[in-house]
Protein backbone atom coordinates (compact mmCIF):
# COMPACT_ATOMS: atom_id res chain seq x y z
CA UNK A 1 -34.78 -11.14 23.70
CA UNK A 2 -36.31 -13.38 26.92
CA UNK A 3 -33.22 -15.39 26.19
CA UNK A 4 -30.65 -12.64 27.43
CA UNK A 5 -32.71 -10.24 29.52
CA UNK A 6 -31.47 -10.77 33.08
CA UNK A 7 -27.88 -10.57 32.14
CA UNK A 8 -28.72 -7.09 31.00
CA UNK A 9 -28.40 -3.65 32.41
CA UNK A 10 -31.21 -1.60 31.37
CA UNK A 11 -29.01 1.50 29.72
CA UNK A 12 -29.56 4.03 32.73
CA UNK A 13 -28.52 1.81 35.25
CA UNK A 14 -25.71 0.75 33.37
CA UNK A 15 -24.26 4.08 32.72
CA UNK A 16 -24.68 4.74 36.39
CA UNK A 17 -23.23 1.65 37.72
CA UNK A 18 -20.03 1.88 35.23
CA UNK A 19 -19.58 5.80 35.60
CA UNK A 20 -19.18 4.91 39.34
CA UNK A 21 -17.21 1.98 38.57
CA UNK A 22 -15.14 4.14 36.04
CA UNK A 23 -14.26 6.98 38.77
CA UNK A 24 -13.42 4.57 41.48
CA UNK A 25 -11.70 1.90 39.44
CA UNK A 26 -7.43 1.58 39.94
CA UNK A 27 -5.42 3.35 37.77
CA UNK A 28 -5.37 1.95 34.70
CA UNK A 29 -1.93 0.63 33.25
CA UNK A 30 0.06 4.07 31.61
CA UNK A 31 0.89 3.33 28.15
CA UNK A 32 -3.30 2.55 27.87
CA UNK A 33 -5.83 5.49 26.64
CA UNK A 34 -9.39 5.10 27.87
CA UNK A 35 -11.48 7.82 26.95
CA UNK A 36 -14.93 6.59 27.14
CA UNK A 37 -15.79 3.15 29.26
CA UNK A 38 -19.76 2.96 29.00
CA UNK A 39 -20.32 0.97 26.10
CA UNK A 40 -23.58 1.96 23.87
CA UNK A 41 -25.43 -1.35 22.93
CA UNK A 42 -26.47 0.79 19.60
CA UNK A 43 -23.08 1.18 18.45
CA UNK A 44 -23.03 0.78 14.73
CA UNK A 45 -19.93 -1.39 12.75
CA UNK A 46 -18.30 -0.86 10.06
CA UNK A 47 -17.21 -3.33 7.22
CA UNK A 48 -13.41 -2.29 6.60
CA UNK A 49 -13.21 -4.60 3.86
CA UNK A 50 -14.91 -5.66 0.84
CA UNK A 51 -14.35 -8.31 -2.52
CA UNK A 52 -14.29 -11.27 -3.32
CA UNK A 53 -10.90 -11.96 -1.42
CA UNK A 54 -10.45 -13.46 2.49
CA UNK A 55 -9.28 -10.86 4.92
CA UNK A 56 -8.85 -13.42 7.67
CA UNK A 57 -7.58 -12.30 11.22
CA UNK A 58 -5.14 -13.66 13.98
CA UNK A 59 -7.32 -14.62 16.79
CA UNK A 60 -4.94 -11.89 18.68
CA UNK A 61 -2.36 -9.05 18.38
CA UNK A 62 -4.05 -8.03 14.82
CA UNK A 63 -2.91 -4.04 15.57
CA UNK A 64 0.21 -2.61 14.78
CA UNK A 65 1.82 -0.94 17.87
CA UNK A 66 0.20 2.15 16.71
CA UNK A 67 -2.98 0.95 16.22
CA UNK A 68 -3.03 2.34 12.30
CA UNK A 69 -3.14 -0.59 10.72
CA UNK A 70 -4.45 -4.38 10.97
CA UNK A 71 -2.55 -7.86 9.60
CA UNK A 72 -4.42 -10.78 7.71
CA UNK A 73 -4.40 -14.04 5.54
CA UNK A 74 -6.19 -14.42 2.98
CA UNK A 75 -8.24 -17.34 4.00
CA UNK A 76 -11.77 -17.39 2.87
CA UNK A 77 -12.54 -20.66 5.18
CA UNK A 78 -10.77 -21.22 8.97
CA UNK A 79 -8.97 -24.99 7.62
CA UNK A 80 -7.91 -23.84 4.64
CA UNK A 81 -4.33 -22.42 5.65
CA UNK A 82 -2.62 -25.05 2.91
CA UNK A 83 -4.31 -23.39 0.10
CA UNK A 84 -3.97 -19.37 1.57
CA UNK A 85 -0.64 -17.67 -0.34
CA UNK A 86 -1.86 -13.82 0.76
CA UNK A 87 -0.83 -11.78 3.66
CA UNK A 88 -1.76 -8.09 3.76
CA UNK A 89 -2.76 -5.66 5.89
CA UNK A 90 -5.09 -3.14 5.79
CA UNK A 91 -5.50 0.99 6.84
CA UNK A 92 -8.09 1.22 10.03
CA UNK A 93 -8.83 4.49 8.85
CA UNK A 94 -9.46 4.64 5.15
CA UNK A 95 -9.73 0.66 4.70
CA UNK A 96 -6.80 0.87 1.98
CA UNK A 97 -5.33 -2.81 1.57
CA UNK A 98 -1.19 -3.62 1.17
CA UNK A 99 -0.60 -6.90 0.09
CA UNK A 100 2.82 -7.66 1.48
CA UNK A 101 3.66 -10.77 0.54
CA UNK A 102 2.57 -13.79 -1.65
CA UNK A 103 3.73 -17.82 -0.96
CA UNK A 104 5.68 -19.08 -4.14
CA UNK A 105 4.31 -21.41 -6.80
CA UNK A 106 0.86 -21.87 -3.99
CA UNK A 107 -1.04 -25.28 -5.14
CA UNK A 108 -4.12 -26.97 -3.52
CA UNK A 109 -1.88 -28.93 -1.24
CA UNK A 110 0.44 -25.92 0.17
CA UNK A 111 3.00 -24.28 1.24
CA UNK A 112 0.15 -22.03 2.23
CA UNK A 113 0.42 -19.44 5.19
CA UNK A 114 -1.53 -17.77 7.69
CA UNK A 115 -1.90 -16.68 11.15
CA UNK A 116 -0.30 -13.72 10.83
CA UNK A 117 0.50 -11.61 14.17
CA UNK A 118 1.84 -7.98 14.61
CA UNK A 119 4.78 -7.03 16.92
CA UNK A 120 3.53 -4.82 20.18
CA UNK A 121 6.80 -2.86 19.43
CA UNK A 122 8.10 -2.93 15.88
CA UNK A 123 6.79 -3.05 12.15
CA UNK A 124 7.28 -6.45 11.97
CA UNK A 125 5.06 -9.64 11.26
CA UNK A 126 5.41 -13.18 12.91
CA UNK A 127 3.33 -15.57 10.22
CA UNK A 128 2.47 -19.92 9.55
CA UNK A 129 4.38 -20.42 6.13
CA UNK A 130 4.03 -24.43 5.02
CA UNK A 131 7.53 -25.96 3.80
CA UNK A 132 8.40 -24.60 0.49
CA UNK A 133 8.97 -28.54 -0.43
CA UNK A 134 5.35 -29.48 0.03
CA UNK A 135 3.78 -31.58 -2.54
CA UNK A 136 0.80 -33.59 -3.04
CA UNK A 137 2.38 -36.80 -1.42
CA UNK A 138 3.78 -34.22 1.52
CA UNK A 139 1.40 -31.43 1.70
CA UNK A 140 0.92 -28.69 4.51
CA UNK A 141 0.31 -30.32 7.92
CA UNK A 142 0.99 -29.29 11.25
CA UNK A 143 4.50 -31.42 11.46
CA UNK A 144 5.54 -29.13 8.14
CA UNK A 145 5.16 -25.30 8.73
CA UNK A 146 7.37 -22.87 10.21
CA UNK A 147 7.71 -19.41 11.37
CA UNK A 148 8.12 -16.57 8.91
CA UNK A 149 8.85 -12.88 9.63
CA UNK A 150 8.63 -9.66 7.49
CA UNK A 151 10.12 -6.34 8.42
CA UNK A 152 8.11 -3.36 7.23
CA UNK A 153 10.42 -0.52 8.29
CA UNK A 154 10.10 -0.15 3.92
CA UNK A 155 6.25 -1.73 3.71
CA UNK A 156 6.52 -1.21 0.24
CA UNK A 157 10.01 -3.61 0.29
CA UNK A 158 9.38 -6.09 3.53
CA UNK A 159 12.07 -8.30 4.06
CA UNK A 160 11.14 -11.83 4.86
CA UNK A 161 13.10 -14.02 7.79
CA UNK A 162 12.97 -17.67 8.91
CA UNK A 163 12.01 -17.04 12.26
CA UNK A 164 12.27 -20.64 14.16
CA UNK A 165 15.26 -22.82 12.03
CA UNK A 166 14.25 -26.38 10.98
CA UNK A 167 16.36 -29.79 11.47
CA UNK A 168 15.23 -33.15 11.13
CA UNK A 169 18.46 -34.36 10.43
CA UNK A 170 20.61 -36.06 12.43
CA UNK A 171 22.21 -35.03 14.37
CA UNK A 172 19.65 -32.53 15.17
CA UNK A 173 20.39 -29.02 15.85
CA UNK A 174 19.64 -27.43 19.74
CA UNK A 175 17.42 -24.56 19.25
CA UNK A 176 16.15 -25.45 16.20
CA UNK A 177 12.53 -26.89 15.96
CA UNK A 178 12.12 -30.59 13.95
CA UNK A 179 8.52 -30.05 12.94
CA UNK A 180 6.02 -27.59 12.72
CA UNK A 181 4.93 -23.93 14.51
CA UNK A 182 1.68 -22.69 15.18
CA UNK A 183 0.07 -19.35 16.14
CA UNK A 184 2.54 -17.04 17.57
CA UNK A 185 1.78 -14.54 20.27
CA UNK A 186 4.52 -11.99 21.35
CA UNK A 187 5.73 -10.69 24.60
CA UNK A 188 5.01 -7.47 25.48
CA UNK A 189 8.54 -6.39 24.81
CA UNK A 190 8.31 -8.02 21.45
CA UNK A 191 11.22 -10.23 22.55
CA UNK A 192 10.09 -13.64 23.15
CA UNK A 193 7.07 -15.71 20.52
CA UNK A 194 4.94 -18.30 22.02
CA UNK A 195 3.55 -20.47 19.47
CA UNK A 196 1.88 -24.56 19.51
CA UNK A 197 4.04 -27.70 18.14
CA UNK A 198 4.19 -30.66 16.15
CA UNK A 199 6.70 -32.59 15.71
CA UNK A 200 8.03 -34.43 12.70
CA UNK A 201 10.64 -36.28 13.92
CA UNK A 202 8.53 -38.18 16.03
CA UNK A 203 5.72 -38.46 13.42
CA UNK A 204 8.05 -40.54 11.47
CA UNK A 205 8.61 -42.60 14.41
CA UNK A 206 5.04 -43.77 15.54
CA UNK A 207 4.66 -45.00 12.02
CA UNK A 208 6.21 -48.31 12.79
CA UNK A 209 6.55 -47.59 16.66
CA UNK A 210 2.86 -47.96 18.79
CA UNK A 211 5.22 -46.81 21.93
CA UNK A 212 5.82 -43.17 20.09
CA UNK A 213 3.42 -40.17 19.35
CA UNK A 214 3.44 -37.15 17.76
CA UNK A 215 2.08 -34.84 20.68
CA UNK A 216 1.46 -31.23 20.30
CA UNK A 217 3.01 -29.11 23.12
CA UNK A 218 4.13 -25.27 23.85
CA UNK A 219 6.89 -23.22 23.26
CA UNK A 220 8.63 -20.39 21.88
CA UNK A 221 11.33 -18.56 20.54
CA UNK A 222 13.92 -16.08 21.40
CA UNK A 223 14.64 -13.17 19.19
CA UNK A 224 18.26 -12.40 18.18
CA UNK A 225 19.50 -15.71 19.21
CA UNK A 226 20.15 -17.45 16.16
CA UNK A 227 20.08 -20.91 15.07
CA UNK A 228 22.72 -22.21 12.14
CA UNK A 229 21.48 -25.28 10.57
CA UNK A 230 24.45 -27.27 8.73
CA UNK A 231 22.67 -30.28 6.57
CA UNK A 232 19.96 -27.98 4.87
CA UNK A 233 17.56 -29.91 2.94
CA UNK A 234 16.03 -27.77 0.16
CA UNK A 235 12.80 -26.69 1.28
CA UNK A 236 12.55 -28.64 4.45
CA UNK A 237 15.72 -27.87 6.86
CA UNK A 238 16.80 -24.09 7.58
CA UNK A 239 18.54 -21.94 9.69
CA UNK A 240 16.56 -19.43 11.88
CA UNK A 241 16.64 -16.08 13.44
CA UNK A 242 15.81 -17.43 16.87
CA UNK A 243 16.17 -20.10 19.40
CA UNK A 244 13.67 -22.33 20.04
CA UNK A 245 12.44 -23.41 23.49
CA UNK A 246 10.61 -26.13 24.79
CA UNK A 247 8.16 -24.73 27.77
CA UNK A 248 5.79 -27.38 28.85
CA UNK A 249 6.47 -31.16 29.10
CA UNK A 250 3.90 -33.40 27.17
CA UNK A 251 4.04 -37.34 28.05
CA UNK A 252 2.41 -40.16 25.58
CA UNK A 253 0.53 -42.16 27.73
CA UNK A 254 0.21 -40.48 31.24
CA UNK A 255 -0.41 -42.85 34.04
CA UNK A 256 -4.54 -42.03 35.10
CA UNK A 257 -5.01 -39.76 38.26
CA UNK A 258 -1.75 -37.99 37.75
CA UNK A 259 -0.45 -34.35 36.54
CA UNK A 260 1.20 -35.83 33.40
CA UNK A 261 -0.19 -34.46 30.00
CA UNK A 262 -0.64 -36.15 26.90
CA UNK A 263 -1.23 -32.81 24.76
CA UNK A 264 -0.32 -28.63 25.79
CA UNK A 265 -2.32 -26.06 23.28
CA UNK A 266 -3.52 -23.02 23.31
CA UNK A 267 -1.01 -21.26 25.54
CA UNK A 268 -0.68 -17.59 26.69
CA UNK A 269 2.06 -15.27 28.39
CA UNK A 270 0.73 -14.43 31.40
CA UNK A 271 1.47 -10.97 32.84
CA UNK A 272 2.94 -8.16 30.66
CA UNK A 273 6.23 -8.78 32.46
CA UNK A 274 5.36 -12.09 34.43
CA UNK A 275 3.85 -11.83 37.54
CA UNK A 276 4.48 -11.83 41.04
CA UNK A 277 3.70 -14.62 43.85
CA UNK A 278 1.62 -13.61 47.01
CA UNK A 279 5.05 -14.20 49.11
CA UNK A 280 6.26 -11.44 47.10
CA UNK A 281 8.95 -13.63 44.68
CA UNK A 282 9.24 -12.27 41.12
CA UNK A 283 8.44 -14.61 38.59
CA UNK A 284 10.17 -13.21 35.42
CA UNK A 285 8.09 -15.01 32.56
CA UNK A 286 5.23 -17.67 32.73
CA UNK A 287 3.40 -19.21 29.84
CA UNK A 288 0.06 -20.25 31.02
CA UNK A 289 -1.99 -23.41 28.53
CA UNK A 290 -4.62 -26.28 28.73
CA UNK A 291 -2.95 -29.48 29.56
CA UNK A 292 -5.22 -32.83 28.61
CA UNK A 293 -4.84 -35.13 31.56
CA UNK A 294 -6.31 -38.64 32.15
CA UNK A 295 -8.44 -39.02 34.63
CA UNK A 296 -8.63 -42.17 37.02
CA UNK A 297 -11.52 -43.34 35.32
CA UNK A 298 -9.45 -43.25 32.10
CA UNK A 299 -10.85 -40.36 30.40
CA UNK A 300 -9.50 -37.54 29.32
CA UNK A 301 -9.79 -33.97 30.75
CA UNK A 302 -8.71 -30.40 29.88
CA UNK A 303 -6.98 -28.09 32.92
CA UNK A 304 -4.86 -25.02 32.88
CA UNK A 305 -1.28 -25.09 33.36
CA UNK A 306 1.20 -23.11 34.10
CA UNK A 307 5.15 -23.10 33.01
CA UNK A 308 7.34 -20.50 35.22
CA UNK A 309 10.21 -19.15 33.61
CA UNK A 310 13.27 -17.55 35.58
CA UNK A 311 15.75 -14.78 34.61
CA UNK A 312 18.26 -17.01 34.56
CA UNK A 313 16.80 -19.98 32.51
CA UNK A 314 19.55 -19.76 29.99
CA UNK A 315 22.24 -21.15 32.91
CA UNK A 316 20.76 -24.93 32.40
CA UNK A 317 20.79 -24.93 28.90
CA UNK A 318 24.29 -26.77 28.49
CA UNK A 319 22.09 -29.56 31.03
CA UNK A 320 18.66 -29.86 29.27
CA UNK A 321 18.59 -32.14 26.30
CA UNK A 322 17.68 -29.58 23.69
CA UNK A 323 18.03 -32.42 20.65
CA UNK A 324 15.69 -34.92 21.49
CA UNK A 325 16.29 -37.94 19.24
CA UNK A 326 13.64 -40.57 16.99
CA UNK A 327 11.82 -41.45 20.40
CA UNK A 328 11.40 -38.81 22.35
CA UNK A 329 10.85 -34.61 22.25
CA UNK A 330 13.65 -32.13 22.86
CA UNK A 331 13.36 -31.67 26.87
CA UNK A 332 11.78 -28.94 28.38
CA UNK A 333 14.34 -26.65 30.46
CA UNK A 334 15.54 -27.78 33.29
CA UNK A 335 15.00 -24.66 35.24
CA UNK A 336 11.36 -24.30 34.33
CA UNK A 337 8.84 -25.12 36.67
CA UNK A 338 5.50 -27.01 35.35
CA UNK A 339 2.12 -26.95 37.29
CA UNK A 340 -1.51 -27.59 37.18
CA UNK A 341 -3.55 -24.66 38.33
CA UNK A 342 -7.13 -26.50 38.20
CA UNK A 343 -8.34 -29.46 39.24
CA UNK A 344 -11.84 -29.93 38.26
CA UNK A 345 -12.72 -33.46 37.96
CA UNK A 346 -15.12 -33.93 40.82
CA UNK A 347 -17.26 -31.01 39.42
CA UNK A 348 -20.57 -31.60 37.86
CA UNK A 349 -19.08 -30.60 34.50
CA UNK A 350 -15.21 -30.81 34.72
CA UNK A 351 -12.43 -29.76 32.91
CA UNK A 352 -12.23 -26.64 30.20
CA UNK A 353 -15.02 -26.36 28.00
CA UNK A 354 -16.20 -24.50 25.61
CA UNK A 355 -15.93 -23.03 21.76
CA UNK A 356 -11.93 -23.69 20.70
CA UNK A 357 -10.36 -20.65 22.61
CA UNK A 358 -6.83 -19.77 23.47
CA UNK A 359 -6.14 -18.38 27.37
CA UNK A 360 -5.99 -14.86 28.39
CA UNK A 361 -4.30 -13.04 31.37
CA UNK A 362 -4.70 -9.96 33.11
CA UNK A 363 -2.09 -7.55 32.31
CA UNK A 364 -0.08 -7.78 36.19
CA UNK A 365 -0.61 -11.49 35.77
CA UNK A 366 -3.09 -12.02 38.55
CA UNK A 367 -5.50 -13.81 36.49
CA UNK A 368 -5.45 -16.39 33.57
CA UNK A 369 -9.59 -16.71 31.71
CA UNK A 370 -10.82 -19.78 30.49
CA UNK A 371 -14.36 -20.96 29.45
CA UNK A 372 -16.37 -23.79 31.80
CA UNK A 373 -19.50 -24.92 32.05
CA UNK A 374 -21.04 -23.69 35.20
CA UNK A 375 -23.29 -25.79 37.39
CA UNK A 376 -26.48 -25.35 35.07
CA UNK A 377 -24.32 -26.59 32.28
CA UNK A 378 -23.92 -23.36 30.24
CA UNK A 379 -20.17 -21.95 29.19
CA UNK A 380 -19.38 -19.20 31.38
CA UNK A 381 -16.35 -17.60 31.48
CA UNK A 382 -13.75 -18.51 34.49
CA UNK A 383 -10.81 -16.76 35.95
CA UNK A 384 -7.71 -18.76 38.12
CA UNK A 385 -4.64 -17.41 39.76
CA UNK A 386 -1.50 -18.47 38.59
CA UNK A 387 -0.49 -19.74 42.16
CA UNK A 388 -3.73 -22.08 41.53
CA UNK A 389 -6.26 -22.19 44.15
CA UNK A 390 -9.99 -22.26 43.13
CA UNK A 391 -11.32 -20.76 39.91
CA UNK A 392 -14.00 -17.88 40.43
CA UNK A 393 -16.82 -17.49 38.45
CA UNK A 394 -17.34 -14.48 36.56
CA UNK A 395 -20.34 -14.28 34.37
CA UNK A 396 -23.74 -16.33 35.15
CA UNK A 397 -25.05 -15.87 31.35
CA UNK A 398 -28.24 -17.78 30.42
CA UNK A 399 -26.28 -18.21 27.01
CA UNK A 400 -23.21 -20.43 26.11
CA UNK A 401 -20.53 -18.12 23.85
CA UNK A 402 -20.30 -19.63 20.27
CA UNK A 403 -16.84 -18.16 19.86
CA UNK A 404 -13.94 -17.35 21.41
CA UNK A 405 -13.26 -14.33 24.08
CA UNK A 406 -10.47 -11.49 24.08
CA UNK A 407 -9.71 -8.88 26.76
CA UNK A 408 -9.56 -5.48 27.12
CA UNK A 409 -6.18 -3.68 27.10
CA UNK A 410 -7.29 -2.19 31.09
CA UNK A 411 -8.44 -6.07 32.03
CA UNK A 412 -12.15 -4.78 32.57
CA UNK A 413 -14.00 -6.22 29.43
CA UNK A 414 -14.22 -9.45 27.45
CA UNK A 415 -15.82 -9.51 24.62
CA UNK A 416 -16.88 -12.49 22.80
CA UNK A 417 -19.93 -13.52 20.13
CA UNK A 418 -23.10 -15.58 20.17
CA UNK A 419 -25.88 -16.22 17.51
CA UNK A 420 -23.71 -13.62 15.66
CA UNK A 421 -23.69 -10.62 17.55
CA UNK A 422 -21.24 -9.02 19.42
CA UNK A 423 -20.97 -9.01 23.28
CA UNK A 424 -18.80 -7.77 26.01
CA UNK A 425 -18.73 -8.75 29.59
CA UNK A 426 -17.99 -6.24 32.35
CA UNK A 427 -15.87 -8.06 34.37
CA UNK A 428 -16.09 -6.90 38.09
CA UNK A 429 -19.32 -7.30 37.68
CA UNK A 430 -19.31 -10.44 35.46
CA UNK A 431 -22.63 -8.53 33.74
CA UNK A 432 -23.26 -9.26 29.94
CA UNK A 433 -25.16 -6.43 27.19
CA UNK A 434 -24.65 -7.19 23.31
CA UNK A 435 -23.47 -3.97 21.30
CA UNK A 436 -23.43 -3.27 17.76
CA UNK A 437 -27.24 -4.16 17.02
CA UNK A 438 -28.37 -7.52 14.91
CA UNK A 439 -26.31 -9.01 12.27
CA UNK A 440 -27.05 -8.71 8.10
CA UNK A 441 -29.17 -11.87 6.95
CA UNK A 442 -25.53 -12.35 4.76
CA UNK A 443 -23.36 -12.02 7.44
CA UNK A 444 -22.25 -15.69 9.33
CA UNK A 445 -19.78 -17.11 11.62
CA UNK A 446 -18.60 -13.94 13.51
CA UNK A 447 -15.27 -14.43 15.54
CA UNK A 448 -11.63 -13.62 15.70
CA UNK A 449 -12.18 -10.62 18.00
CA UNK A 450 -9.49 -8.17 18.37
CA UNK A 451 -8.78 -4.93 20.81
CA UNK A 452 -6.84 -2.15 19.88
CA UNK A 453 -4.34 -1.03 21.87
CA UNK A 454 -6.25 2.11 22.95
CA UNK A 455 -9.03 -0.26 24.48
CA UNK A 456 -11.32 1.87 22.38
CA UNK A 457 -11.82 -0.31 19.18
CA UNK A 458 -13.01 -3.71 18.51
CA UNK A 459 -12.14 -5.64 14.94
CA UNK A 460 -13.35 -9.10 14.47
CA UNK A 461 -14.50 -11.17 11.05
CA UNK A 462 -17.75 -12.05 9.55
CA UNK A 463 -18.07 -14.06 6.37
CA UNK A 464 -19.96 -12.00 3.97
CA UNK A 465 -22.17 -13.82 0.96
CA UNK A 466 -22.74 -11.77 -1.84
CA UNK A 467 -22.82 -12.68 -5.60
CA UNK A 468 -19.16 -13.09 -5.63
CA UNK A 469 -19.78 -16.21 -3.12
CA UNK A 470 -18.65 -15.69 0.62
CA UNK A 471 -15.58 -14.28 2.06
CA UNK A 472 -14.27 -13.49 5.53
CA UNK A 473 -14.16 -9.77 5.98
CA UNK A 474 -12.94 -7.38 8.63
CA UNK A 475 -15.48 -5.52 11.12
CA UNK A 476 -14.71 -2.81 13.19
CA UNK A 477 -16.72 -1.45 16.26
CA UNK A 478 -16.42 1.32 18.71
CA UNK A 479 -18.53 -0.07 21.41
CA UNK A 480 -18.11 2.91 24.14
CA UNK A 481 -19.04 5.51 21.36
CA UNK A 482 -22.40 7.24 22.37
């Protein structure tokens, strides 16, 4: 307890402090119910659900748009997406499980699927599926996966969709991806998927080319704009549902001291309809993501970035090289604008740091969350504008998180997990309690932390070890519930 005791409230001054907080806060956002907003650190969770079966989560946008139910994989280990066939979902409520759909003739080496995210606005899943062609000489790898969707309007009948279309033909098809998709995170208007890539194509390439990598980078897709792929090889080349985008320029060997990056990951949409400039200027969508630049010294270091979209970004299309060819990526848009928002390397500890974790942003955009290490060498969590400037501190734990962090729905709490237990971090005043009392000797590797819409329920996964063996299950938590 010695370890976390001054980045505690003690409970009365903590329900003081966040009552006041709580009746002199802004209004919170309208389509957001907030109830209660004092969290109780004896809050007790639930196990939703049980077996010897992986009930694996997204690492966000879990919840259906009506909070009712939550999506998963059946993954019983985080790696193992090759060798997953299940997706499902399961009843918040009662805990009743739908599987909805299963890969086709699923070996050790793939398809496999996973990942699997909800729309914020209709019954419909965005979900990894490995190429249906996969094999043991060409198994599931990130250059060979694509997008899937299912429709649930009739849960018990979903229809499945390629999402992103497939060509690594030539001549290779604009819109169309010629590799592999990764994690895919919705607009708020349930419009536009971001997702990370890999690309094929250039795979190939490096083989006998030292000049050419396979770089991951950003992107995403539009809905409704569909892509028709002519050549079509079985189980490897498709047409897709949407149009695929390019949003953040990667570069193989950036020259040292620059803003070039050799890798984008683990991007975010910043703003629930962009965000707006301090000179007023509307910026209609922006895809914030850690860029890996190289140092002068030669080494390399993770910073946020920043891709602007404009309304208009379909008007340079018929300019931007949307094909790419065996030596270089498809080109990012020509109207998009690419920045770096930190610039950390003469700090003590420099760049991004931290467990794996994917970017977050404040609802009106104002703020994009990261992990650091502060100046005493511990991950804390940090917060940077989108016009750049410097990053603020928010918490001063005496802890680093061992997981990942998600926000609140009202942009006041991020919770996140350490030695197994769940905490959240108030953040105007950057203070940390833990909630939900001490983990089950059987209970390991919490993470995958999840809000519900409502702001008033947390899910997240634990693997469970019984006498079946051990299994990811789904948690759920009420933290504010007295």
């Amino acid at each position: 307890m010695n370890l976390i005791e001054s980045d505690i409230f003690p409970q009365t001054r903590l329900a003081l402090a966040l009552f006041a907080f709580s009746i002199n806060s802004c209004t919170q956002p309208a389509n957001q119910i907030t109830v209660n907003t004092i969290p109780n650190p004896n809050a007790q969770e639930k196990q939703l659900t049980q077996g010897a079966q992986g009930h694996f989560l997204n690492h966000r946008q879990a919840f259906s748009p009506d909070d009712q139910w939550l999506a998963f994989d059946g993954r019983s280990d985080d790696p193992k997406m090759g060798e997953n066939d299940l997706i499902g979902m399961v009843k918040v409520e009662t805990g009743e499980v739908k599987e909805l759909y299963r890969v086709p003739n699923q070996q050790a080496f793939g398809p496999g699927s996973g990942a699997v995210s909800f729309s914020p606005k209709r019954n419909e899943l965005a979900f990894i599926r490995g190429l249906l062609s996969a094999s043991a000489e060409q198994p599931y790898h990130f250059t060979r996966r694509s997008s899937m969707g299912l429709n649930l309007e009739n849960p018990e009948k979903p229809i499945l969709t390629n999402l992103d279309a497939r060509d690594i033909t030539k001549p290779f098809t604009p819109g169309a991806l010629r590799g592999g998709s990764h994690a895919y995170s919705y607009t708020a208007d349930g419009n536009w998927l971001s997702y990370t890539y890999n690309d094929e194509v250039l795979e190939m390439t490096a083989k006998v080319n030292p000049a050419v990598k396979d770089i991951r980078t950003v992107a995403f897709m539009v809905r409704g704009k569909g892509v028709e792929v002519q050549t079509e090889l079985p189980g490897q080349e498709f047409s897709g549902a949407n149009f695929s985008v390019i949003a953040a320029e990667v570069t193989p060997f950036p020259k040292p001291g620059t803003d070039q990056i050799q890798k984008a990951c683990e991007e975010v949409w910043v703003g629930k309809d962009g965000y707006t400039k301090s000179n007023g200027e509307k910026v209609f969508r922006a895809m914030a993501y850690l860029g890996d630049v190289i140092t002068l010294e030669g080494k390399a270091l993770t910073e946020v970035f920043i891709t602007d979209i404009p309304k208009d970004w379909e008007k340079s299309l018929a300019e931007t090289d949307l094909s790419g060819s065996e030596f270089n990526m498809p080109q990012m848009t020509l109207s998009f604008t690419q920045r770096r928002l930190t610039h950390t390397s003469g700090k003590k500890f420099p760049g991004v740091q931290g467990p794996r974790h994917w970017l977050k942003a404040s609802q009106n955009g104002d703020r994009i969350f990261f992990y650091a290490k502060g100046e005493d060498g511990i991950v804390q969590l940090f917060s940077v504008s989108p016009e750049g400037g410097e990053p603020v501190q928010i918490t001063h734990n005496s802890f680093s998180p061992d997981t990942a962090f998600s926000l609140s729905p009202d942009d006041q709490w991020i919770v996140f997990g350490y030695q197994n237990r769940v905490y959240l971090t108030e953040l105007p005043s950057g203070k940390t309690i833990p909630v939900g009392g001490e983990p089950q000797s059987n209970h390991s590797e919490i993470c995958n932390f999840n809000w519900s819409y409502s702001g008033q329920t947390l899910v997240y996964n634990r693997k469970v070890k019984d006498e079946g063996g051990s299994f990811f299950q789904i948690f759920l938590l009420n933290p504010f519930n007295q």
